[in-house]
Protein backbone atom coordinates (compact mmCIF):
# COMPACT_ATOMS: atom_id res chain seq x y z
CA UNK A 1 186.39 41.51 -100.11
CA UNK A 2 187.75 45.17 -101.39
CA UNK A 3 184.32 46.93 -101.35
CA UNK A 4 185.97 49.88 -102.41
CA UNK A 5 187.39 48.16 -105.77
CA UNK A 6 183.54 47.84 -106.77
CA UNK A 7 182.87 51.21 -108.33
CA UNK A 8 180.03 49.85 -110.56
CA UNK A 9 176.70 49.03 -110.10
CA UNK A 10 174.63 45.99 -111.46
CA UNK A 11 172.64 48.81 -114.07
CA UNK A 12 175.40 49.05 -115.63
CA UNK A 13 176.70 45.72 -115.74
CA UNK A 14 172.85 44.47 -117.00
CA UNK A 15 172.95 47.01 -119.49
CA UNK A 16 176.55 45.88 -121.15
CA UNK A 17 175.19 42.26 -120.57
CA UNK A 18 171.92 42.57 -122.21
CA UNK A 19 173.59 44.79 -124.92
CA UNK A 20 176.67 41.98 -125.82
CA UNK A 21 173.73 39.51 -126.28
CA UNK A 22 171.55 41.38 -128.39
CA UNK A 23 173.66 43.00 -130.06
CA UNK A 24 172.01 46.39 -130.43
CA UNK A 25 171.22 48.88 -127.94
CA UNK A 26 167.47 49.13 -129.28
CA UNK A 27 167.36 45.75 -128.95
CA UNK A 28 168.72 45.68 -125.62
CA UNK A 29 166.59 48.07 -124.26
CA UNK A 30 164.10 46.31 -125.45
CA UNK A 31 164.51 43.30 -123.71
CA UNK A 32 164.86 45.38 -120.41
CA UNK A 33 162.16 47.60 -120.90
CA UNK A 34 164.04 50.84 -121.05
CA UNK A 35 164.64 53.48 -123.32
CA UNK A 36 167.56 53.14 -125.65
CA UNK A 37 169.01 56.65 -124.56
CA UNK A 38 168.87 55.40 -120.76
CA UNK A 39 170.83 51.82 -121.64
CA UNK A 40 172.91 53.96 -123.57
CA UNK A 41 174.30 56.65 -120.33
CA UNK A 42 174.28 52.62 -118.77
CA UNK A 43 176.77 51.59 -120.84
CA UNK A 44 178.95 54.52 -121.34
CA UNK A 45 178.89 54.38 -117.24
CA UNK A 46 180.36 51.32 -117.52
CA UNK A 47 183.09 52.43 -119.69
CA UNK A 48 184.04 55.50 -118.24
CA UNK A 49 183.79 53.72 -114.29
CA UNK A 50 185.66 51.09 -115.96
CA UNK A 51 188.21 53.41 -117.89
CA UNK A 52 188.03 50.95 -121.05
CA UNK A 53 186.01 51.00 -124.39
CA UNK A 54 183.33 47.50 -124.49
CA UNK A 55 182.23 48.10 -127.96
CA UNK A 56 182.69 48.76 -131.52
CA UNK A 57 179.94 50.29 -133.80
CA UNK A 58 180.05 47.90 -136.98
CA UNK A 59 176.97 49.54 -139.39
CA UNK A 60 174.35 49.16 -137.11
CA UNK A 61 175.19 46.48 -134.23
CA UNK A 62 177.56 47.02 -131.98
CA UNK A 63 180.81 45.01 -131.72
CA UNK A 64 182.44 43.68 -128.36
CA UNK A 65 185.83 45.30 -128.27
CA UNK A 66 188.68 43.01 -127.33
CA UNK A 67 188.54 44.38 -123.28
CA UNK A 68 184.98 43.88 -123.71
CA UNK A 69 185.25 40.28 -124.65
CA UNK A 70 187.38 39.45 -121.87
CA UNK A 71 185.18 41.09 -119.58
CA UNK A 72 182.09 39.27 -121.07
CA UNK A 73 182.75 36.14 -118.87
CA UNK A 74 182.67 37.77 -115.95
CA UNK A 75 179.56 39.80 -116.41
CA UNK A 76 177.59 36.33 -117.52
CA UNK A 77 178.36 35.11 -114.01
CA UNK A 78 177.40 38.46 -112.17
CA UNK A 79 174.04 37.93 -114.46
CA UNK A 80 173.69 33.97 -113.50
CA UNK A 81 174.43 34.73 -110.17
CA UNK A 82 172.21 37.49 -110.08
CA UNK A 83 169.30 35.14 -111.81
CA UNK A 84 169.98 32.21 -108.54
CA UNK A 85 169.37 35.17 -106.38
CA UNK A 86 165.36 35.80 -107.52
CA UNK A 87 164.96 32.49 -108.15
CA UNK A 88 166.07 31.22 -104.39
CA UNK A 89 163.98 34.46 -103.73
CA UNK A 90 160.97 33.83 -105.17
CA UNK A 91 160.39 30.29 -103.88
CA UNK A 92 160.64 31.46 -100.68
CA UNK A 93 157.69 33.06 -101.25
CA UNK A 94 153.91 31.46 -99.03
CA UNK A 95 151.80 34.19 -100.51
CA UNK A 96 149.21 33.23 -102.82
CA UNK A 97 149.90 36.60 -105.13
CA UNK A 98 152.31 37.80 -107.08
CA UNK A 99 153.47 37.90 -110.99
CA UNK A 100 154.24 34.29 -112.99
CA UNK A 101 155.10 33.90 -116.33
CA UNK A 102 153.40 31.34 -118.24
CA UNK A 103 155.04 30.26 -121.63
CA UNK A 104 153.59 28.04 -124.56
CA UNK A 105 152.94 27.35 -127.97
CA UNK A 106 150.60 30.05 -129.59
CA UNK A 107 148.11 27.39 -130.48
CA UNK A 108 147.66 25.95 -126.87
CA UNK A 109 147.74 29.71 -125.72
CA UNK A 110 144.76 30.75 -127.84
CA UNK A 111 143.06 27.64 -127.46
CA UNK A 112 143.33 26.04 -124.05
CA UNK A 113 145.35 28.41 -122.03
CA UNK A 114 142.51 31.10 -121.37
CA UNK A 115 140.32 28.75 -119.67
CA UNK A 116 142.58 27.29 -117.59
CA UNK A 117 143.71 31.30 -116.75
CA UNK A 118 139.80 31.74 -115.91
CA UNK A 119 139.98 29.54 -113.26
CA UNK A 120 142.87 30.29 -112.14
CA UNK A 121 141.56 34.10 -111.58
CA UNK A 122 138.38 32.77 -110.19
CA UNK A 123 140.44 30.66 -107.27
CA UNK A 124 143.70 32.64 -106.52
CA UNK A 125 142.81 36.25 -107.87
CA UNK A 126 146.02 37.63 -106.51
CA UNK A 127 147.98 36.01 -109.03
CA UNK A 128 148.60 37.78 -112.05
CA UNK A 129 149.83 35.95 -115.14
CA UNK A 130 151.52 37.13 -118.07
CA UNK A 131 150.89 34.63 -120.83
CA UNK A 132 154.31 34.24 -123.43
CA UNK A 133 153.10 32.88 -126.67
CA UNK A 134 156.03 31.47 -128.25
CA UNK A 135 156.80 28.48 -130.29
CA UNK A 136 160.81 29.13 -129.22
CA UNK A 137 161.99 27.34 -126.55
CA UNK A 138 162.15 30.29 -123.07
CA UNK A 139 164.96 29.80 -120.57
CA UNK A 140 163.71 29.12 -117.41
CA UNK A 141 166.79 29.32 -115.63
CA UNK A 142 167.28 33.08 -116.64
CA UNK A 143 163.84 33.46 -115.75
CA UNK A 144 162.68 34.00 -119.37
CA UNK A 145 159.54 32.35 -117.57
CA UNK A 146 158.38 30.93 -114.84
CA UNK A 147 156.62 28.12 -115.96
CA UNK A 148 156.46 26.45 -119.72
CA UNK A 149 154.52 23.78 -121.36
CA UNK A 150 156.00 22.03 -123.71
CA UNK A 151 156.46 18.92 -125.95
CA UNK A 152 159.94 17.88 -125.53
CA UNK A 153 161.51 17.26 -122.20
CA UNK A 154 164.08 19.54 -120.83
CA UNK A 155 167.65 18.26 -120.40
CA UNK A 156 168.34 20.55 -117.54
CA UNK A 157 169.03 19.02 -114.48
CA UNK A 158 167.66 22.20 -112.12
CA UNK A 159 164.08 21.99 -114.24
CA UNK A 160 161.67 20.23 -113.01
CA UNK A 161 159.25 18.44 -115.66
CA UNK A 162 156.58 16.34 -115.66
CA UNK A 163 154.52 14.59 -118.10
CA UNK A 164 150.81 15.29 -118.55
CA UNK A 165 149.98 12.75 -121.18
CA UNK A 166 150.05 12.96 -124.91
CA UNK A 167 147.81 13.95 -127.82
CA UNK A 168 148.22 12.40 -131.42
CA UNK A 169 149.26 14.39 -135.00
CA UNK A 170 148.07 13.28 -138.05
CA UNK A 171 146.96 14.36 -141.63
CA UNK A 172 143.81 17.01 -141.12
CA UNK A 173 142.13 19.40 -144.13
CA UNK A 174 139.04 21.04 -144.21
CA UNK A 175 135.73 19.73 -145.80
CA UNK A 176 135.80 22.06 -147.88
CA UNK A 177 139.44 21.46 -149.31
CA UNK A 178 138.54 17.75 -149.87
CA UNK A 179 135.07 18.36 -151.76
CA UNK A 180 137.14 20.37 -153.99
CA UNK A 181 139.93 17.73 -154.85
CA UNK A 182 138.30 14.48 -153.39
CA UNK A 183 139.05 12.42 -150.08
CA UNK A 184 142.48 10.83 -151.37
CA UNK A 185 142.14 7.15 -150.62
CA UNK A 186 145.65 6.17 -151.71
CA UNK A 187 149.13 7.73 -150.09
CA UNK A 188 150.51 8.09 -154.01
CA UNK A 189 147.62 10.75 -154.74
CA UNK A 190 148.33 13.01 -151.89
CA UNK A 191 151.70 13.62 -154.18
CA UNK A 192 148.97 15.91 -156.34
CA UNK A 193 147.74 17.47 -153.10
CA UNK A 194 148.57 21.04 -151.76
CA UNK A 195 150.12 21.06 -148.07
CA UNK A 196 150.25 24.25 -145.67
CA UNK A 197 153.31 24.14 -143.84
CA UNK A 198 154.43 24.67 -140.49
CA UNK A 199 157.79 26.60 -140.13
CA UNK A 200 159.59 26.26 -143.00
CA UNK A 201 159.32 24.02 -146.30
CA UNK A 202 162.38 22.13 -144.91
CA UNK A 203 160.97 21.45 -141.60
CA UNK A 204 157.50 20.44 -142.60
CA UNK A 205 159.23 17.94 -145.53
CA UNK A 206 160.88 16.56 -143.02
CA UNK A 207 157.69 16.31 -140.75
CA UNK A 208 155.87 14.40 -143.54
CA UNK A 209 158.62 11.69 -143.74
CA UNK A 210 157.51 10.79 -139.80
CA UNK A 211 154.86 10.03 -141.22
CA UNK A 212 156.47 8.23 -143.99
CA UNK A 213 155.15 10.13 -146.81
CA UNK A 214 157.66 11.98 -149.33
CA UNK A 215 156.96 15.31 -150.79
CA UNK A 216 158.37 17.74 -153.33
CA UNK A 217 159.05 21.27 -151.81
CA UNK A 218 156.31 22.11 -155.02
CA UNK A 219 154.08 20.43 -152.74
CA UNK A 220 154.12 23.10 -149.61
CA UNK A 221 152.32 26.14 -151.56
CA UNK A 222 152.68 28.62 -148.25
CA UNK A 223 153.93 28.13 -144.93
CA UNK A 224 154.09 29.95 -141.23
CA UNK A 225 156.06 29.24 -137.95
CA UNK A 226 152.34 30.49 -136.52
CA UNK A 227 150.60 28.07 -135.08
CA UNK A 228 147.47 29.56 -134.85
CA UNK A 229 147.76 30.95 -138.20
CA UNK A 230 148.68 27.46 -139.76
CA UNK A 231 144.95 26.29 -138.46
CA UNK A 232 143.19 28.74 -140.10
CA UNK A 233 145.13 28.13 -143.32
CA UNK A 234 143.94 24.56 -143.12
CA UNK A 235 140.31 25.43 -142.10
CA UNK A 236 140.14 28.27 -145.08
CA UNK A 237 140.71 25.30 -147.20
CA UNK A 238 144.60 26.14 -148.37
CA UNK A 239 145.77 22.47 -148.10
CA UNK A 240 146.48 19.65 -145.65
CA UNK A 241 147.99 19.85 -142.64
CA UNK A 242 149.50 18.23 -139.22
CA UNK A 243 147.46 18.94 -136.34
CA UNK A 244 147.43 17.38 -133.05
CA UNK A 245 143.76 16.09 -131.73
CA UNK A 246 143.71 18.25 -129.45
CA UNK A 247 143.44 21.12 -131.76
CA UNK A 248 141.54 19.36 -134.33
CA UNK A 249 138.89 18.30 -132.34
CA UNK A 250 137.86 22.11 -131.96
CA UNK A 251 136.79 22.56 -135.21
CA UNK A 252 134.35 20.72 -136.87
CA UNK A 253 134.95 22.02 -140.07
CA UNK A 254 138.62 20.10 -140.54
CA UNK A 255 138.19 16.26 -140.99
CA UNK A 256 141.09 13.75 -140.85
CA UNK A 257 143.22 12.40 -143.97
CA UNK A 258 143.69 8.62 -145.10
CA UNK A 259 143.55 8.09 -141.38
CA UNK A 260 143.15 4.30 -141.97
CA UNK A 261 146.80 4.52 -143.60
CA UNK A 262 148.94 6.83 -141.51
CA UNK A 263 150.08 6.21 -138.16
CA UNK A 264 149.53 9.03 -135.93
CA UNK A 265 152.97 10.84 -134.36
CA UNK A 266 152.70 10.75 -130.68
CA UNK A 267 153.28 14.56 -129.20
CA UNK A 268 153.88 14.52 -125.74
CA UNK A 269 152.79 17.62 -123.35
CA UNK A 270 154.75 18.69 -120.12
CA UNK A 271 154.89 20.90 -117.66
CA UNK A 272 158.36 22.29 -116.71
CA UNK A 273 159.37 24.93 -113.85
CA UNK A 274 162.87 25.44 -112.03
CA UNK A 275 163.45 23.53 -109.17
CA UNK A 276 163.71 27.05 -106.57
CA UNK A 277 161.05 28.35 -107.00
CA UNK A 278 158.77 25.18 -107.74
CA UNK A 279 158.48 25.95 -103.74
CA UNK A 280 157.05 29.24 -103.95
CA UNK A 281 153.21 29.12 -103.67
CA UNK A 282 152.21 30.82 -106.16
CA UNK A 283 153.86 29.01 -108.65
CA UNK A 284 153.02 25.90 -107.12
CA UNK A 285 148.99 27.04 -107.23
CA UNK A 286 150.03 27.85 -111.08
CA UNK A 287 151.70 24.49 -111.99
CA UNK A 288 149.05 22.59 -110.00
CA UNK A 289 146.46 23.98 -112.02
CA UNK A 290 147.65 23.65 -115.24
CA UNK A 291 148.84 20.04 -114.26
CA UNK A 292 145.03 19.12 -113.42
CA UNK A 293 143.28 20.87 -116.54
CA UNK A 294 145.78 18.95 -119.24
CA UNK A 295 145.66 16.02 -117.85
CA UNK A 296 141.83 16.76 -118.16
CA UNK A 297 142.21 16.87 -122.28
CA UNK A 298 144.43 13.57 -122.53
């Protein structure tokens, strides 16, 4: 290998990379945890070591130039590479410390996570977790996080996933919402109900028709991609809602809708981590946990 040809180093080539994905600088640094005047000097590093320009400024993003574009590839690999690195890394790891990344959907990480974090502090207090609330779907391969629980299964083949068991969806409102209108007892009157939905109008339409019920958008009088906010919608009495048991069960005030005439959608739960650093320990004490307290709510 020329060494001497090499006249960069991986700052730099982060900084471009994380910068060509995000498309702004602020955003970039962001995403790294820098300042946007340091990625900045980063980049510009890059282009002077480099002698070419990488971007373009088009309003307020930044545009890959055509050198930069070409160069793109090759900086995606340095970054993959550089990802297989920490990951082969990190489950070489035996000690029961360190950092993991935990990622989930904000309603199981208000309202099961924590618990399950308790006892995790109370048996292996040298791991430190930082807790991702996300309904988006976090790369594990790029080490977005370590660990995810989710309720599809991954197609990648260096994840590995496993399937804790499965909770139910079905029609829930609040008390509450159904003394004011009365408990519907036919599917054609919930066409006069109000809905909250989840995500977007679209989406929760769509939802409904798993269920074999078909809405107007007039229907869906607010909606939030927040889980957590989407319960307490439905418990303040806004409209009905799809909530898994699981979520349901934990407050008494929401109460289930034409139950006897709706099918429930199964929502499976899994665990997913990648499969280098599923060795390290302290991911393994993580996953292991997790694994045993789900399973506990199935």
């Amino acid at each position: 290998m020329n060494w001497q040809a090499i006249s960069f180093d991986w700052n730099q080539a982060r900084a471009f990379l994380a910068t060509a994905e995000e498309g702004t600088l602020s955003a970039a640094a962001r995403a790294l945890g820098q300042t946007q005047p340091t990625l900045g000097r980063q980049v510009a590093g890059l282009e002077q070591t480099l002698g070419v320009t990488l971007f373009e400024r088009v309003g307020r993003s930044l545009a890959l130039t055509q050198a930069g574009f070409e160069l793109l590839e090759h900086f995606r690999a340095m970054g993959d590479a550089a990802s297989r690195v920490s990951l082969a890394a990190s489950g070489q790891s035996k000690e029961a410390k360190g950092h993991v990344k935990l990622t989930t959907t904000n309603t199981m990480a208000t309202f099961h996570v924590p618990a399950m974090l308790k006892r995790l502090r109370q048996e292996a207090p040298g791991i430190d977790v930082e807790l991702i609330s996300s309904n988006e779907t976090r790369d594990l391969i790029r080490r977005e996080a370590d660990i995810a629980i989710r309720h599809a299964r991954p197609e990648q083949e260096d994840l590995i996933a496993k399937l804790l068991g499965e909770t139910k969806a079905r029609f829930y409102a609040s008390t509450e919402y159904l003394d004011r209108i009365g408990r519907p007892s036919t599917i054609e009157s919930l066409t006069a109900a109000d809905f909250v939905g989840f995500d977007t109008v679209d989406y929760s339409l769509g939802m409904y028709q798993l269920f074999g019920l078909k809405l107007a958008s007039d229907n869906v009088r607010v909606a939030t991609a927040s889980g957590t906010a989407y319960i307490e919608m439905t418990r303040l009495g806004m409209g009905i809602s799809v909530i898994t048991d699981h979520d349901a069960e934990l407050f008494p005030e929401l109460e289930p809708v034409l139950a006897d005439l709706f099918e429930p959608v199964p929502v499976p739960v899994w665990i997913v981590t990648h499969r280098e650093i599923y060795t390290s320990r302290r991911i393994r004490i993580v996953f292991d946990l997790l694994t045993e307290e789900i399973q506990k709510m199935a």
